[in-house]
Structures are given as structure tokens and as C-alpha cells.
N, C-alpha and C. Protein backbone atom coordinates (compact mmCIF):
# COMPACT_ATOMS: atom_id res chain seq x y z
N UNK A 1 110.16 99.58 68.77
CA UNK A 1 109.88 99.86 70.16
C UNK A 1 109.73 101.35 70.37
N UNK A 2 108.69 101.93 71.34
CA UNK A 2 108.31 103.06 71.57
C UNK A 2 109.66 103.19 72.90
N UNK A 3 110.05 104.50 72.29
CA UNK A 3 110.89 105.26 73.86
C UNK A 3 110.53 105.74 75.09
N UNK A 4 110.86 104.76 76.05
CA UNK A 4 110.50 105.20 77.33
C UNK A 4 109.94 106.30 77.39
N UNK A 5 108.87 107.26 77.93
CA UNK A 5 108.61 108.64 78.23
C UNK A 5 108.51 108.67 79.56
N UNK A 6 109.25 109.74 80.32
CA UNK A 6 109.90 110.14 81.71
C UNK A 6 108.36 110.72 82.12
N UNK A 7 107.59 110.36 83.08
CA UNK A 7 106.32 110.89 83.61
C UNK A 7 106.98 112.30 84.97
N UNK A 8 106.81 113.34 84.76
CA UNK A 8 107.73 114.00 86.30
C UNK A 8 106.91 113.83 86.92
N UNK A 9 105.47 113.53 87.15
CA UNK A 9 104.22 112.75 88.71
C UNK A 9 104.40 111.73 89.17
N UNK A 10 105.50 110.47 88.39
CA UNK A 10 105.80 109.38 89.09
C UNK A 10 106.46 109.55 90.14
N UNK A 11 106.09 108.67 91.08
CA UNK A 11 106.45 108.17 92.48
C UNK A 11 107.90 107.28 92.26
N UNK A 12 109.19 107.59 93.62
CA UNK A 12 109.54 106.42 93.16
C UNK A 12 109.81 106.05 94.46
N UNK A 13 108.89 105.09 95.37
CA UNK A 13 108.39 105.01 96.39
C UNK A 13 109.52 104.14 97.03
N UNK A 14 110.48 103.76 96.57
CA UNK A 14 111.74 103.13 97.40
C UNK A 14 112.70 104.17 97.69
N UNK A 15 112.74 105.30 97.22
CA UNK A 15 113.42 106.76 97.21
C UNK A 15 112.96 107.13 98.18
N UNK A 16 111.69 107.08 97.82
CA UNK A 16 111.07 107.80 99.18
C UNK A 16 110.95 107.43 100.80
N UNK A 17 110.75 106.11 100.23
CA UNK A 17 111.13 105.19 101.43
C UNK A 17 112.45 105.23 102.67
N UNK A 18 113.19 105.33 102.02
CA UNK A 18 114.91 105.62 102.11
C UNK A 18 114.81 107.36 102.62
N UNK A 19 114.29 108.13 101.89
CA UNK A 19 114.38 109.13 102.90
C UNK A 19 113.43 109.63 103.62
N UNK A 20 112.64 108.93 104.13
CA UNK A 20 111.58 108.70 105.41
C UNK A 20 112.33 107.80 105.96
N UNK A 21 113.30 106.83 106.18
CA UNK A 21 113.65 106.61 107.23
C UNK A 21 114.45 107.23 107.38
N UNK A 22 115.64 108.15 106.88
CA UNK A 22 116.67 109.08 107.45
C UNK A 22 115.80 110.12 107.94
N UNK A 23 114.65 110.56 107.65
CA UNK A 23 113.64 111.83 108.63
C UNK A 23 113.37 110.67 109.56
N UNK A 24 112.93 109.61 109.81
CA UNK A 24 112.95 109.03 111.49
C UNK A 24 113.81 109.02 111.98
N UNK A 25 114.71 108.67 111.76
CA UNK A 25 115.73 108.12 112.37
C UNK A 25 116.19 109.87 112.87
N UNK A 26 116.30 110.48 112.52
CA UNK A 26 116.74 111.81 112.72
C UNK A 26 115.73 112.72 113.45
N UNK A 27 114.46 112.12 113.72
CA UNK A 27 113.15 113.04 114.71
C UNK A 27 113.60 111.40 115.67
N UNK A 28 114.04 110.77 115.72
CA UNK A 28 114.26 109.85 116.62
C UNK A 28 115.60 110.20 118.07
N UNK A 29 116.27 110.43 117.27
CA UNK A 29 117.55 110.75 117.37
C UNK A 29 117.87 112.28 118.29
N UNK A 30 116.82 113.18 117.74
CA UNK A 30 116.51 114.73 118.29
C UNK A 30 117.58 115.29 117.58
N UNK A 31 117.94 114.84 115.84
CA UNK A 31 118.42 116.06 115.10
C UNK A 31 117.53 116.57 113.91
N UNK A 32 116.46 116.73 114.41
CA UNK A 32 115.68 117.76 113.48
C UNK A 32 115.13 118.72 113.90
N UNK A 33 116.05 119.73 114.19
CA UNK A 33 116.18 121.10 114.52
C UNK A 33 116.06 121.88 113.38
N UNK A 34 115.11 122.80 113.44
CA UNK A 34 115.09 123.43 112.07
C UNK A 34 115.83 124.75 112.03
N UNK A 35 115.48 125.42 112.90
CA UNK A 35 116.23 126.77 113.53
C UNK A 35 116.63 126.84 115.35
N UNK A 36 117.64 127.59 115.22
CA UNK A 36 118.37 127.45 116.56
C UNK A 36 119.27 128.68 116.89
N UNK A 37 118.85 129.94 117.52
CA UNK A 37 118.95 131.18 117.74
C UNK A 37 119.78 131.45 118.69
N UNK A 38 121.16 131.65 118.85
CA UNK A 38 121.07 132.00 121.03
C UNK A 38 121.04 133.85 121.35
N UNK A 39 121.00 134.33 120.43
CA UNK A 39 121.02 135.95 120.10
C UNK A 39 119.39 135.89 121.23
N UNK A 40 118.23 135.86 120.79
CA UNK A 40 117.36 135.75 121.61
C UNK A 40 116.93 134.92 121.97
N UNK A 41 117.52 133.78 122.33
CA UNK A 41 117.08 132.45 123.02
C UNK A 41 115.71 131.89 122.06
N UNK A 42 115.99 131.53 120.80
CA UNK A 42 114.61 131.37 120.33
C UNK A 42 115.57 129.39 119.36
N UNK A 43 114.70 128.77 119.47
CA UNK A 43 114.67 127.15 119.28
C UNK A 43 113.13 126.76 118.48
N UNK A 44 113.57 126.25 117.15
CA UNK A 44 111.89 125.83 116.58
C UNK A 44 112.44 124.21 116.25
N UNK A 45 111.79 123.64 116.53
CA UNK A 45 111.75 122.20 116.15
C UNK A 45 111.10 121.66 115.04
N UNK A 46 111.31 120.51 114.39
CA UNK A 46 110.39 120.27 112.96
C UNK A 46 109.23 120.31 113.51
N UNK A 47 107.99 120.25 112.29
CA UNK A 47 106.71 120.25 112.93
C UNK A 47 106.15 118.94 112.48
N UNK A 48 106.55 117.77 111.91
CA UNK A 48 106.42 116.67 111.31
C UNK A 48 106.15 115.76 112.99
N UNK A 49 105.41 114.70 113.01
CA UNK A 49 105.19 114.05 114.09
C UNK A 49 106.23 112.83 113.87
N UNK A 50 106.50 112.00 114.70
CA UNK A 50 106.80 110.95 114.56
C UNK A 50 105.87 109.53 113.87
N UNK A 51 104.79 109.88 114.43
CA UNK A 51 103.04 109.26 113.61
C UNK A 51 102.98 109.67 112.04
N UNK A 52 103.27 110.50 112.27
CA UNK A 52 103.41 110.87 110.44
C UNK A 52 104.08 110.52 109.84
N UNK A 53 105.38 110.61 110.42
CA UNK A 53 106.46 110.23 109.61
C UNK A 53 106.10 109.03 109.22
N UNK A 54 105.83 107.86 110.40
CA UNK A 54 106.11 106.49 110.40
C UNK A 54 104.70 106.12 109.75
N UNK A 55 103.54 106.49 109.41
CA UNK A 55 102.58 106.16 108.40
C UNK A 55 102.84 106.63 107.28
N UNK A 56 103.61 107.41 106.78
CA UNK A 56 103.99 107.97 105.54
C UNK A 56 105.03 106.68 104.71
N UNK A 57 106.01 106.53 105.97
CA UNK A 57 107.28 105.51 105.77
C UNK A 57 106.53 103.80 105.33
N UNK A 58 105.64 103.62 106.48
CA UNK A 58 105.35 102.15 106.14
C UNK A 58 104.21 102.06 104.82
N UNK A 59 103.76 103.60 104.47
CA UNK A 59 102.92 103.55 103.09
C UNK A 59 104.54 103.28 101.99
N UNK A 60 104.85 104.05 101.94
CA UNK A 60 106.00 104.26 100.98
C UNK A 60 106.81 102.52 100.83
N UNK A 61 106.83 102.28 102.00
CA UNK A 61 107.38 100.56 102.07
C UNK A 61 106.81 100.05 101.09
N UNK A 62 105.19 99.91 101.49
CA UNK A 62 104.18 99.08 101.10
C UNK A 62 104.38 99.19 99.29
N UNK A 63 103.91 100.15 99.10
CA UNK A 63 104.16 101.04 97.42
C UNK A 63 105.32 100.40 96.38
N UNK A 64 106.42 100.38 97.18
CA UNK A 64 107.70 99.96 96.89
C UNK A 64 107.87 98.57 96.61
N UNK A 65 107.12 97.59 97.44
CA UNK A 65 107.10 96.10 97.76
C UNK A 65 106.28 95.95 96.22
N UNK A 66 105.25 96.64 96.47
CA UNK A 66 104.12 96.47 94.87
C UNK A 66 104.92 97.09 94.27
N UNK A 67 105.59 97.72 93.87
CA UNK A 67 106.37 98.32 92.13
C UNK A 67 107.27 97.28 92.18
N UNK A 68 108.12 96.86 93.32
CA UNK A 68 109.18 95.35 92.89
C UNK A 68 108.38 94.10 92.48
N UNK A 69 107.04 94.17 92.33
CA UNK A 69 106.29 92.96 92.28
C UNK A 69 106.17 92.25 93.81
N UNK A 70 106.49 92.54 94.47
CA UNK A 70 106.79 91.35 96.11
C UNK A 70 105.10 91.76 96.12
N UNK A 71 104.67 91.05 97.10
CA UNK A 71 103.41 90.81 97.92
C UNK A 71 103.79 91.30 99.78
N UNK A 72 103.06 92.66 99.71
CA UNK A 72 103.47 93.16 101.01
C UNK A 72 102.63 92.30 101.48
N UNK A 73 102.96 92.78 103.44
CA UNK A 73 102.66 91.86 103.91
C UNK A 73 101.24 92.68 104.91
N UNK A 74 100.32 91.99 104.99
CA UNK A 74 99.11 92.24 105.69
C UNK A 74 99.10 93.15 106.79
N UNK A 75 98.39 94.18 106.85
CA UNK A 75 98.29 95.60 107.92
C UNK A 75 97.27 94.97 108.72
N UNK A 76 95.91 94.63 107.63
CA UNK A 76 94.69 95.21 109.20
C UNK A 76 94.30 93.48 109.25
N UNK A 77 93.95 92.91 110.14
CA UNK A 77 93.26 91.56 110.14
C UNK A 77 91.58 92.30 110.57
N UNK A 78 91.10 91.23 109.88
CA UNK A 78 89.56 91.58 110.34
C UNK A 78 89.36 90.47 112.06
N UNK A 79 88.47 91.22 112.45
CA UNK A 79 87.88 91.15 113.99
C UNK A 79 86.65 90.00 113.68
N UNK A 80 86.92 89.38 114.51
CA UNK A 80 85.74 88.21 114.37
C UNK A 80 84.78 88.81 115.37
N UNK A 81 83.87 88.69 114.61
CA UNK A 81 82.17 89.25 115.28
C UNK A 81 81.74 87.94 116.35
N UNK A 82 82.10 88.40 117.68
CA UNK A 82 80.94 87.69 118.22
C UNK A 82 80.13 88.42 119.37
N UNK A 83 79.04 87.54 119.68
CA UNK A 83 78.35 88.34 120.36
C UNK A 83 78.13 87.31 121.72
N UNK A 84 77.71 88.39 122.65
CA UNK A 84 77.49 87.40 124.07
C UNK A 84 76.20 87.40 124.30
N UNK A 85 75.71 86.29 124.36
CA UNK A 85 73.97 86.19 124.55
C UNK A 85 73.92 86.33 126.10
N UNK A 86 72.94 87.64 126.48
CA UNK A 86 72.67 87.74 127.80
C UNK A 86 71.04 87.36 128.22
């Protein structure tokens, strides 16, 4: 048997998963304060969206479901074409 070889570009998308939801839950919450000054009244907030986060998070889900083998579960349904005869 050949020895495992450690890739450092692998993903390990349930890791990641896990800490994309502690960054929501925490831009949810209003503790992701990055800096916080009172010397000159100066306050910066993360610059990460909540949209980001949470498309980053439900990619990372998805990723995770496929490396356990599971079958994620369906995002987009297709739109049935119809048309109105005028």
C-alpha cells in the first residue's frame, strides 16, 4: 500500500462549514467587531456581508454532504416555460 500523501490545497469543507456558521452566528448576533476605539470615538465593523457569509456557508454544506458521500439536497428547480397566447 502507497502512504497517504497530505495535499496542503485540500479543502476540508465540514471545517469550514463549522466555522462559517460561528462567523454567522456572530455577524448575527452583532459580535463581529473588529476594532473599537473610545480615545477618538472611532468603531469599524467586519466588512463580510451576511449574503456572503450565508452563500459561502450553504456552498461549504453542500461540498461536505458530497465528500461524506450523502446526496445534497436540490438548490435551483427549473421554471416551467409557459406562454400566454394573446
Amino acid at each position: 500500500m502507497m502512504p497517504e500523501i497530505y495535499d496542503p490545497l485540500a479543502v476540508d469543507w465540514c471545517a469550514r462549514a463549522a466555522t462559517l456558521r460561528k462567523v454567522e452566528e456572530a455577524l448575527l448576533m452583532g459580535e463581529m467587531v473588529t476594532e473599537a476605539r473610545f480615545g477618538e470615538d472611532m468603531t469599524r465593523f467586519s466588512n463580510a456581508s451576511i449574503g456572503d457569509v450565508q452563500r459561502a456557508l450553504n456552498e461549504a454544506i453542500r461540498e461536505c454532504q458530497i465528500s461524506r458521500g450523502e446526496t445534497p439536497r436540490r438548490v435551483r428547480f427549473a421554471k416551467s416555460g409557459r406562454m400566454r397566447p394573446y
